[in-house]
C-alpha atoms as a PDB file:
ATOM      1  CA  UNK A   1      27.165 -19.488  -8.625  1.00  0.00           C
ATOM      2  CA  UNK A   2      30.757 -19.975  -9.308  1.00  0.00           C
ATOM      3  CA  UNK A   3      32.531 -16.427  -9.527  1.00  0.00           C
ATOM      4  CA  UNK A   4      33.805 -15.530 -12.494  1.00  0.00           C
ATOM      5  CA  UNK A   5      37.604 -15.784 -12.343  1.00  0.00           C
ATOM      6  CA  UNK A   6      38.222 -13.830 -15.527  1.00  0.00           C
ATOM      7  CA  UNK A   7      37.256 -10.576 -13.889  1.00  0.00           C
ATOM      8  CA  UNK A   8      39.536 -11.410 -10.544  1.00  0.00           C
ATOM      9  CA  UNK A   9      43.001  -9.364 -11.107  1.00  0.00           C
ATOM     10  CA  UNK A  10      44.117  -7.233  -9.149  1.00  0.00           C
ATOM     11  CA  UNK A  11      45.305  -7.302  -5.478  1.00  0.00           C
ATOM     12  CA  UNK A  12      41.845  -5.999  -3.642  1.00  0.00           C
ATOM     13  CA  UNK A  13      39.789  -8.520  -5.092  1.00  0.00           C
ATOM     14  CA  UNK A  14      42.226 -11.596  -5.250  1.00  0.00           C
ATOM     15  CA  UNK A  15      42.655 -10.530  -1.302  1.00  0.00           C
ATOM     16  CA  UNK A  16      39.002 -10.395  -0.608  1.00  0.00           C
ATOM     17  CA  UNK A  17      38.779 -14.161  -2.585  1.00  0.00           C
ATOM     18  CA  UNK A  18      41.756 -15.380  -0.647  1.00  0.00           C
ATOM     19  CA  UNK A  19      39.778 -14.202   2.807  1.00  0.00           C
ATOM     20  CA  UNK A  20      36.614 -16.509   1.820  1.00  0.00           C
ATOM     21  CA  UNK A  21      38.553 -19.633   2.499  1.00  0.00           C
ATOM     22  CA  UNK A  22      38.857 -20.366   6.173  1.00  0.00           C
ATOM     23  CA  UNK A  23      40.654 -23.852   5.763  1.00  0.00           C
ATOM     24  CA  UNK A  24      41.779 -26.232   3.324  1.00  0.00           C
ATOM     25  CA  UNK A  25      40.968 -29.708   3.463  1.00  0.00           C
ATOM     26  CA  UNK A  26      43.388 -32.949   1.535  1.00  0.00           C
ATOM     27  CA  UNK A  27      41.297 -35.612   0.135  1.00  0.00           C
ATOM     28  CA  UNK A  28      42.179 -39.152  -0.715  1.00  0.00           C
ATOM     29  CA  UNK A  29      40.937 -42.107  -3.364  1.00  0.00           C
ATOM     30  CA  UNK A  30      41.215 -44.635  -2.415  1.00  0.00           C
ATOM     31  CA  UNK A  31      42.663 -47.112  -5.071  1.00  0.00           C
ATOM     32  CA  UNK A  32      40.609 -49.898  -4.403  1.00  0.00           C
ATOM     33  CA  UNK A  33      37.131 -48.693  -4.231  1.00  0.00           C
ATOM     34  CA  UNK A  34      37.695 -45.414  -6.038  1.00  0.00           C
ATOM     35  CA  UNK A  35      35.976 -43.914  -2.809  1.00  0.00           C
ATOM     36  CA  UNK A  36      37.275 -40.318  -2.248  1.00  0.00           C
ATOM     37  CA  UNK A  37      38.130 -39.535   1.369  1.00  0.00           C
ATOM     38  CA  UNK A  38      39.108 -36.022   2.963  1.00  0.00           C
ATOM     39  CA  UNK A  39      42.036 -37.222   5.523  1.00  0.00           C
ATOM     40  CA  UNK A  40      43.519 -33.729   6.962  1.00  0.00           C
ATOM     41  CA  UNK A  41      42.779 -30.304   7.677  1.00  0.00           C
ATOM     42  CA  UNK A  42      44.874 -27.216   7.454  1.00  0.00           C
ATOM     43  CA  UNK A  43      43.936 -24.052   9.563  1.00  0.00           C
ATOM     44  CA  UNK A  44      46.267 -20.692  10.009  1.00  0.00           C
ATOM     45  CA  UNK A  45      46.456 -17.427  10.907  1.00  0.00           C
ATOM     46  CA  UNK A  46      46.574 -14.862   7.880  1.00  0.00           C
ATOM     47  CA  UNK A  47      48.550 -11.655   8.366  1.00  0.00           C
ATOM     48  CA  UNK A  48      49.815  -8.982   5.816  1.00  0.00           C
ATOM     49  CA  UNK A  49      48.857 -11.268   2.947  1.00  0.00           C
ATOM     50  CA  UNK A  50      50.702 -13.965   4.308  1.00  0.00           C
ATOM     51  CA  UNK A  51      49.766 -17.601   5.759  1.00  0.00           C
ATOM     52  CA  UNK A  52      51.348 -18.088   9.326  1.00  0.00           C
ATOM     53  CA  UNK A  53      51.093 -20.531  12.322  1.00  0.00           C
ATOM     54  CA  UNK A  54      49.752 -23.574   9.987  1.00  0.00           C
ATOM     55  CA  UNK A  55      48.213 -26.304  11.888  1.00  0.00           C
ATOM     56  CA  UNK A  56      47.075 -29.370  10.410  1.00  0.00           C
ATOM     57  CA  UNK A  57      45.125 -32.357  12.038  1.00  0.00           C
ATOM     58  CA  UNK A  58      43.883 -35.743  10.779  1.00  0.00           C
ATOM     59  CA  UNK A  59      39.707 -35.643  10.188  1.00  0.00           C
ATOM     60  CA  UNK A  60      37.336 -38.661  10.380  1.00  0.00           C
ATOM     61  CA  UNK A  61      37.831 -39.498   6.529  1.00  0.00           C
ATOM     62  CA  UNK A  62      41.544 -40.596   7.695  1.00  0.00           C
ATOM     63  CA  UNK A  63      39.669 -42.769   9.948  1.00  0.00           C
ATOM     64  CA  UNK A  64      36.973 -44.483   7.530  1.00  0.00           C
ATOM     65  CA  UNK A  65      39.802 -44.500   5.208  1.00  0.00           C
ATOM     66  CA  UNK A  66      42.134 -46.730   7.711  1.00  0.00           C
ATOM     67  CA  UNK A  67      39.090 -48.700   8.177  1.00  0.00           C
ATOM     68  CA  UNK A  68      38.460 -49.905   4.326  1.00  0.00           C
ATOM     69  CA  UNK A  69      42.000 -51.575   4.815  1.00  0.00           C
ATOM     70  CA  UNK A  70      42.610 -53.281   8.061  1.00  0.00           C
ATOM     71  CA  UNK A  71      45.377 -55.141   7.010  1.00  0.00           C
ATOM     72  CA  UNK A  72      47.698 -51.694   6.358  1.00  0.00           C
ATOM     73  CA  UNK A  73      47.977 -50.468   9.605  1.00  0.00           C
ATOM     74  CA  UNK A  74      48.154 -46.727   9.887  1.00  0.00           C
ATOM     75  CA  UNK A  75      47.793 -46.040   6.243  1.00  0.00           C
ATOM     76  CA  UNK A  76      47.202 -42.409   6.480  1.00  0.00           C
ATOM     77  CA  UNK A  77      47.287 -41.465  10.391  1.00  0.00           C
ATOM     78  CA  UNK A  78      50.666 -42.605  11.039  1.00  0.00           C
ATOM     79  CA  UNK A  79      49.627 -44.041  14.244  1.00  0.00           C
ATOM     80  CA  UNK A  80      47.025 -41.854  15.662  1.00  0.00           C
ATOM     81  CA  UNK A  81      44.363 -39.323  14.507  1.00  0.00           C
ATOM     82  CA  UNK A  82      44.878 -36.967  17.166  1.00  0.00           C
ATOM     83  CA  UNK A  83      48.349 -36.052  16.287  1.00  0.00           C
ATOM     84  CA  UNK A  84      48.514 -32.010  15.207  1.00  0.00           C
ATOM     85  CA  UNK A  85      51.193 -30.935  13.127  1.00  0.00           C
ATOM     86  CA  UNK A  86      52.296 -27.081  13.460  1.00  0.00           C
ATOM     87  CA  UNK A  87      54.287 -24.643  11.660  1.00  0.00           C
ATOM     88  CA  UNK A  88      55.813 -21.689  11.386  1.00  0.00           C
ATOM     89  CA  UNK A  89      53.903 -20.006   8.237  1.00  0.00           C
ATOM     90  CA  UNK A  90      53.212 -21.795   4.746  1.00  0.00           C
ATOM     91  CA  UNK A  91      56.441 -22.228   3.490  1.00  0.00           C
ATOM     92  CA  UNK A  92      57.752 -24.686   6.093  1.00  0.00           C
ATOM     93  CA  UNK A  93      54.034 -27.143   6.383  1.00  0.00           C
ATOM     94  CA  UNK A  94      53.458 -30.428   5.212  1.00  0.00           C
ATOM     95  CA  UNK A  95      51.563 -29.638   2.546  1.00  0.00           C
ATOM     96  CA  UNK A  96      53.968 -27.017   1.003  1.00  0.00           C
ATOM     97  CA  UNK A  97      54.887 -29.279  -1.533  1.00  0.00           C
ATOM     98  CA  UNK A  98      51.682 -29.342  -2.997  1.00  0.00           C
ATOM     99  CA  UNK A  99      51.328 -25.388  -3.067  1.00  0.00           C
ATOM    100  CA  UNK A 100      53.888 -23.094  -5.183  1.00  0.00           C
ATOM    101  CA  UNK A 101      55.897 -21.971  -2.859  1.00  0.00           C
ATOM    102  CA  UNK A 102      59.343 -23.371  -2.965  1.00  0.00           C
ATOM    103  CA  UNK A 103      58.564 -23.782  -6.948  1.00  0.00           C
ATOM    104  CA  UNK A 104      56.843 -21.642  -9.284  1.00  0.00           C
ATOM    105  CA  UNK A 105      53.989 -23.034 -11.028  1.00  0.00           C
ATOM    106  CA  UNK A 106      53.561 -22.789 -15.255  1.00  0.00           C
ATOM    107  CA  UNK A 107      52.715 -19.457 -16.203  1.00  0.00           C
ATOM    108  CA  UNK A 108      50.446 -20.620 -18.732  1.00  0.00           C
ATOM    109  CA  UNK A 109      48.367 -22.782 -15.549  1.00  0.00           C
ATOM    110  CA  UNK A 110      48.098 -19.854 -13.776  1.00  0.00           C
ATOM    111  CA  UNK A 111      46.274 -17.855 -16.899  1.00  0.00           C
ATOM    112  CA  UNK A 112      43.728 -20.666 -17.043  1.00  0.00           C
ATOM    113  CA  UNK A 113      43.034 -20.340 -13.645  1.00  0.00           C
ATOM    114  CA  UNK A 114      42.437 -16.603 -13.597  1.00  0.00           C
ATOM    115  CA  UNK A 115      46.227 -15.855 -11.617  1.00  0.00           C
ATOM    116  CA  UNK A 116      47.677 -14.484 -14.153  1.00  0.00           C
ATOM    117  CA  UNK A 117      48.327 -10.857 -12.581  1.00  0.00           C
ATOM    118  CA  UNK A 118      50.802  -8.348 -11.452  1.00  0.00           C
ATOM    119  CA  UNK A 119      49.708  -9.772  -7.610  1.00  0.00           C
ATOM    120  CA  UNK A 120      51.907 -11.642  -5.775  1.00  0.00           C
ATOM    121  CA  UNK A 121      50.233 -15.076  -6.229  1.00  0.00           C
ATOM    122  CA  UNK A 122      48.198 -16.390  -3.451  1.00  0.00           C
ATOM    123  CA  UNK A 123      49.058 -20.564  -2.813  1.00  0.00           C
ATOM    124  CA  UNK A 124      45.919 -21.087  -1.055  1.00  0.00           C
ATOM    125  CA  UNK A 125      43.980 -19.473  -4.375  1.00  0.00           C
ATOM    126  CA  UNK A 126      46.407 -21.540  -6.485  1.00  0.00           C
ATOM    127  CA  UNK A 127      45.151 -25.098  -4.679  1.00  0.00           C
ATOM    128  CA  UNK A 128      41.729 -23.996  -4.556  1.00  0.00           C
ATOM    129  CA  UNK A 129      41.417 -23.670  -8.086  1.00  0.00           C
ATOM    130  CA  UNK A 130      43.786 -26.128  -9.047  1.00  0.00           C
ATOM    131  CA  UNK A 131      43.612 -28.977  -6.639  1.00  0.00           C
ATOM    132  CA  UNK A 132      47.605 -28.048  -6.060  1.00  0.00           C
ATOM    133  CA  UNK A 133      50.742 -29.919  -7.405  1.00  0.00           C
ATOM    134  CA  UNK A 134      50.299 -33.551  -8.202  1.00  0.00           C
ATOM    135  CA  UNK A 135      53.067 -36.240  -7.337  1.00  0.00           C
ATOM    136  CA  UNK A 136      51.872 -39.254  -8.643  1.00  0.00           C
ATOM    137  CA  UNK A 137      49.394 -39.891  -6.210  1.00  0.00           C
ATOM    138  CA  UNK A 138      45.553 -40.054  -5.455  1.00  0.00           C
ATOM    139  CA  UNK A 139      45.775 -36.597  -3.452  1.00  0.00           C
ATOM    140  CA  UNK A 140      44.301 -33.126  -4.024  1.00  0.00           C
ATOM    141  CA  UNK A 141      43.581 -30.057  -1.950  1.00  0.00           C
ATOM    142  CA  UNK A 142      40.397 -28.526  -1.474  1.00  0.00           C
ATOM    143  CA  UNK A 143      38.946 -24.977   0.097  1.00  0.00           C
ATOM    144  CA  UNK A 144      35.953 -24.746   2.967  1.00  0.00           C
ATOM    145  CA  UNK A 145      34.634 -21.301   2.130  1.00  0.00           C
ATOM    146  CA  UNK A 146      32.489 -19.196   4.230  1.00  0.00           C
ATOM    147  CA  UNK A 147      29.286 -17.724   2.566  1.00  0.00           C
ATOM    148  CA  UNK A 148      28.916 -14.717   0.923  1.00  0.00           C
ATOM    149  CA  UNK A 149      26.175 -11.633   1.933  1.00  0.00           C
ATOM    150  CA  UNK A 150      23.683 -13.662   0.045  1.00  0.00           C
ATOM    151  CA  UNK A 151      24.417 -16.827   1.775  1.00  0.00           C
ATOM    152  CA  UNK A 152      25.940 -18.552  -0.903  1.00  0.00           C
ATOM    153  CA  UNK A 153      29.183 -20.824  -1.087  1.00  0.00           C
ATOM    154  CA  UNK A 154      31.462 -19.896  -4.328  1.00  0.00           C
ATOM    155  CA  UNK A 155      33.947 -22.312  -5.287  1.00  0.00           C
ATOM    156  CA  UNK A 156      36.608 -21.738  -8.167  1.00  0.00           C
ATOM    157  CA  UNK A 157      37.615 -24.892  -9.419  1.00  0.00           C
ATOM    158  CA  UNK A 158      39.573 -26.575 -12.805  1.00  0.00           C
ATOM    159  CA  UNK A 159      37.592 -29.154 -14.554  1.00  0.00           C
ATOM    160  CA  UNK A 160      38.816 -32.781 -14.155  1.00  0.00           C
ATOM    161  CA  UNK A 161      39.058 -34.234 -17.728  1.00  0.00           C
ATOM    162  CA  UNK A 162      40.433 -37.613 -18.694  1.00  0.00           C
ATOM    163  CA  UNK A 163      42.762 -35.652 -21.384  1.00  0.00           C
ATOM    164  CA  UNK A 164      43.705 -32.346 -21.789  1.00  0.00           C
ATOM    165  CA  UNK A 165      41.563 -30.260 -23.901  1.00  0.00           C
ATOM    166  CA  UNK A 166      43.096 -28.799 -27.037  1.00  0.00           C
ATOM    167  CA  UNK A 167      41.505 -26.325 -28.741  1.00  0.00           C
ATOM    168  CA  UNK A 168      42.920 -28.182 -32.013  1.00  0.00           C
ATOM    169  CA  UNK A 169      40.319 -30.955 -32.173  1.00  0.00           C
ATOM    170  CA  UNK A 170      38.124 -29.279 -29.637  1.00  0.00           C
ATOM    171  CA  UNK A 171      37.049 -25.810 -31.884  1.00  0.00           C
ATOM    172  CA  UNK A 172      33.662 -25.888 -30.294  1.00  0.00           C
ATOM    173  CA  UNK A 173      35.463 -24.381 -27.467  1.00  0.00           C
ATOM    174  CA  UNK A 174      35.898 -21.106 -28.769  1.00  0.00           C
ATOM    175  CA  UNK A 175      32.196 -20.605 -28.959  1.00  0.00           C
ATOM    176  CA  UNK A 176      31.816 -20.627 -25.499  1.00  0.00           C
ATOM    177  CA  UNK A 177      31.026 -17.675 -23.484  1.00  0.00           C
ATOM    178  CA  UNK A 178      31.873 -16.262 -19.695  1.00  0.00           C
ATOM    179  CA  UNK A 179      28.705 -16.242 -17.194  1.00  0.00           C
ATOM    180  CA  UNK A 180      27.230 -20.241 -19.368  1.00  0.00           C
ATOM    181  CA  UNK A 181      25.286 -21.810 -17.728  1.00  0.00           C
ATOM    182  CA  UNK A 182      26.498 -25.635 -16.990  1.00  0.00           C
ATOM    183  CA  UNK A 183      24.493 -28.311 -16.356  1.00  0.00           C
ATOM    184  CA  UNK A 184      26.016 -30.512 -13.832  1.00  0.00           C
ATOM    185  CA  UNK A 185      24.610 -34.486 -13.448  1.00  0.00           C
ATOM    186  CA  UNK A 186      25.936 -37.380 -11.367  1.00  0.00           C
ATOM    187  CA  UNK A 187      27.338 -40.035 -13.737  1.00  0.00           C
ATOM    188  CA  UNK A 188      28.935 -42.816 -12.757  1.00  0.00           C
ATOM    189  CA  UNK A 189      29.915 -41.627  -9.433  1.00  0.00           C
ATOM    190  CA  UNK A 190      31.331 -38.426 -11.174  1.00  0.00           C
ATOM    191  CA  UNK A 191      29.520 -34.875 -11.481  1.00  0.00           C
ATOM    192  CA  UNK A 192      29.541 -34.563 -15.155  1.00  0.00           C
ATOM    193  CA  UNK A 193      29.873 -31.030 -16.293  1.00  0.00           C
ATOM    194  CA  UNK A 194      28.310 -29.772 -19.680  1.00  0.00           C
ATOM    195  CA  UNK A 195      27.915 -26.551 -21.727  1.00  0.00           C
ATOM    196  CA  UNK A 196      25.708 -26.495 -25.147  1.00  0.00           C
ATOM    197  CA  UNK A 197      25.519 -30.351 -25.392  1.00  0.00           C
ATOM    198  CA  UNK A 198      29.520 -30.527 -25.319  1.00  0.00           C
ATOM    199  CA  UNK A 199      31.340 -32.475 -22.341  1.00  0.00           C
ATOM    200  CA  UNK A 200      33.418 -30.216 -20.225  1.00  0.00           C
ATOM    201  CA  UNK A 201      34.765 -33.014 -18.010  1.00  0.00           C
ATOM    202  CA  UNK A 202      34.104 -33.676 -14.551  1.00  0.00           C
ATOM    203  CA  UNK A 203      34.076 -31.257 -10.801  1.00  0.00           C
ATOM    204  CA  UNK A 204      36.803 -31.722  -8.681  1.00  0.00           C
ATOM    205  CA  UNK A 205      35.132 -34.930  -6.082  1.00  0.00           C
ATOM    206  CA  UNK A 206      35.166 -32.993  -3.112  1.00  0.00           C
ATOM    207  CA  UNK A 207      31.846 -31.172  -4.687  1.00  0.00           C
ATOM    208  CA  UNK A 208      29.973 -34.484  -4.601  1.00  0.00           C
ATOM    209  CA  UNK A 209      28.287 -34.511  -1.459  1.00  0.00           C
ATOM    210  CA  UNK A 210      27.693 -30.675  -1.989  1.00  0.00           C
ATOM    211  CA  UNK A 211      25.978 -31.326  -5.475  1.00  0.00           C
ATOM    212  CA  UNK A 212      24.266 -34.612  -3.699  1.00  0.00           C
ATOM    213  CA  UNK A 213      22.853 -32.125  -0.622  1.00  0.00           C
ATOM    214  CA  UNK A 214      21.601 -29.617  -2.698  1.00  0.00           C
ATOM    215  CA  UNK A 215      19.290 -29.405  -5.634  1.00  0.00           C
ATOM    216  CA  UNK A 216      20.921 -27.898  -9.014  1.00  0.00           C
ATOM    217  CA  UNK A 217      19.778 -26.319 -11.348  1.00  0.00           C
ATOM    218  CA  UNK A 218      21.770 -25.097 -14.504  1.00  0.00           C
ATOM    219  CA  UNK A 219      21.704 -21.649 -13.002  1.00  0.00           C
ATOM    220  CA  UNK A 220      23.389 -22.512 -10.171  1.00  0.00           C
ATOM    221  CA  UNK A 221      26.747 -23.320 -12.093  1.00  0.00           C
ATOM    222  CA  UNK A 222      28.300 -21.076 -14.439  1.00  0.00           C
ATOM    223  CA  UNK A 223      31.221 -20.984 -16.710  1.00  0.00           C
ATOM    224  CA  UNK A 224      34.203 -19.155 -15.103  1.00  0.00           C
ATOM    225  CA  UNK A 225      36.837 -19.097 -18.552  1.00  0.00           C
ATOM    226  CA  UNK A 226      37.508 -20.111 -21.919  1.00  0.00           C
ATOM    227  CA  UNK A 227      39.253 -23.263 -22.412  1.00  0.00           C
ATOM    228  CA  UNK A 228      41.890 -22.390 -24.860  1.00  0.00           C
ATOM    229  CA  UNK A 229      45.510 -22.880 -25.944  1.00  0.00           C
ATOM    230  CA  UNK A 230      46.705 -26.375 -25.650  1.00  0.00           C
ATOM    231  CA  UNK A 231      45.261 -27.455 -21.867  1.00  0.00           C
ATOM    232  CA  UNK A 232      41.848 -26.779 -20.262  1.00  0.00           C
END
């Protein structure tokens, strides 16, 4: 069951979400085959609310990645997958351009995503739900989570849509309540996401081999917000 992000504001609880995810992960797609790849790996040490000693390493997704195209050498690994990259804290990695924290992300993003509090925001809750910032490429971050007391793994995530929803020529989706049940299905390659016969989009791709290694039911996925104003 996906947790319920409107109930998730204030400081105790966004720290005890934040403490769930032990790494993040960047995945690729590959332009060609539209094959989604996760390429690196970010680990760090997590003191007084704040993200310190960063590493990042390459995984074996870089590697089947490199592989599709043999004819652009070093495509992702930069010459060799057992390079680690470390740093400081979170403000000075690799990846900080994808996470708000040289630049502040749109205030009315972070209501959608349940971040809209008095709490200093959290980056790694930001890219978790999110996917982080976007430049153009086929990138996005992901969360590995660790389960909870009843052994289950809880990801908070945006739908993937090919437009933005508006709630202008989309009314039905004021009807929709918090705690739905969703009914997920593997469409084209895609995990299709749908709530009283209306199509929510798509899950971020990083869930596909989850959804593929486990057996759904509608029960199992649950509608975390209300998709309103001018974006979903």
């Amino acid at each position: 069951m996906i947790t319920n992000i409107d109930t998730i504001r204030d400081t105790a609880r966004l720290d005890n979400e934040a403490d769930r995810i032990t790494a993040m992960f960047m995945g690729r797609t590959d332009a060609t085959t539209g094959l989604w790849f996760p390429v690196q790996k970010m680990t760090w040490t997590r003191q007084n609310h704040e993200y310190v000693n960063c590493t990042t390493v390459f995984t074996k997704g870089a590697k089947k990645l490199e592989e599709l195209h043999p004819e652009i050498p070093n495509l992702v690994t930069f010459g060799s997958l057992e390079q680690v990259f470390q740093y400081k804290d979170i403000y000075s990695c690799g990846w900080s351009n994808r996470l708000p924290v040289n630049r502040d992300p749109d205030p009315q993003i972070l209501k959608y995503l349940g971040l809209d509090s008095d709490a200093p925001l959290d980056p790694i809750l930001y890219a978790e739900r999110s996917g982080g910032y976007r430049h153009g490429d086929r990138r996005d971050l992901f969360p590995e989570v660790q389960a909870d007391e009843q052994g289950n793994y809880n990801f908070v995530f945006r739908n993937v849509a090919k437009s933005q929803f508006t709630t202008a020529n989309r009314p039905e989706l004021h009807s929709f309540q918090v705690g739905e049940a969703v009914t997920a299905s593997m469409v084209e390659g895609k995990i299709k996401l749908n709530c009283q016969g209306y199509d929510l989009g798509s899950a971020p791709p990083y869930l596909i081999l989850v959804f593929q290694s486990v057996s759904y039911s509608s029960e199992k996925i649950v509608l975390c917000s209300h998709l309103s104003g001018n974006r979903g």
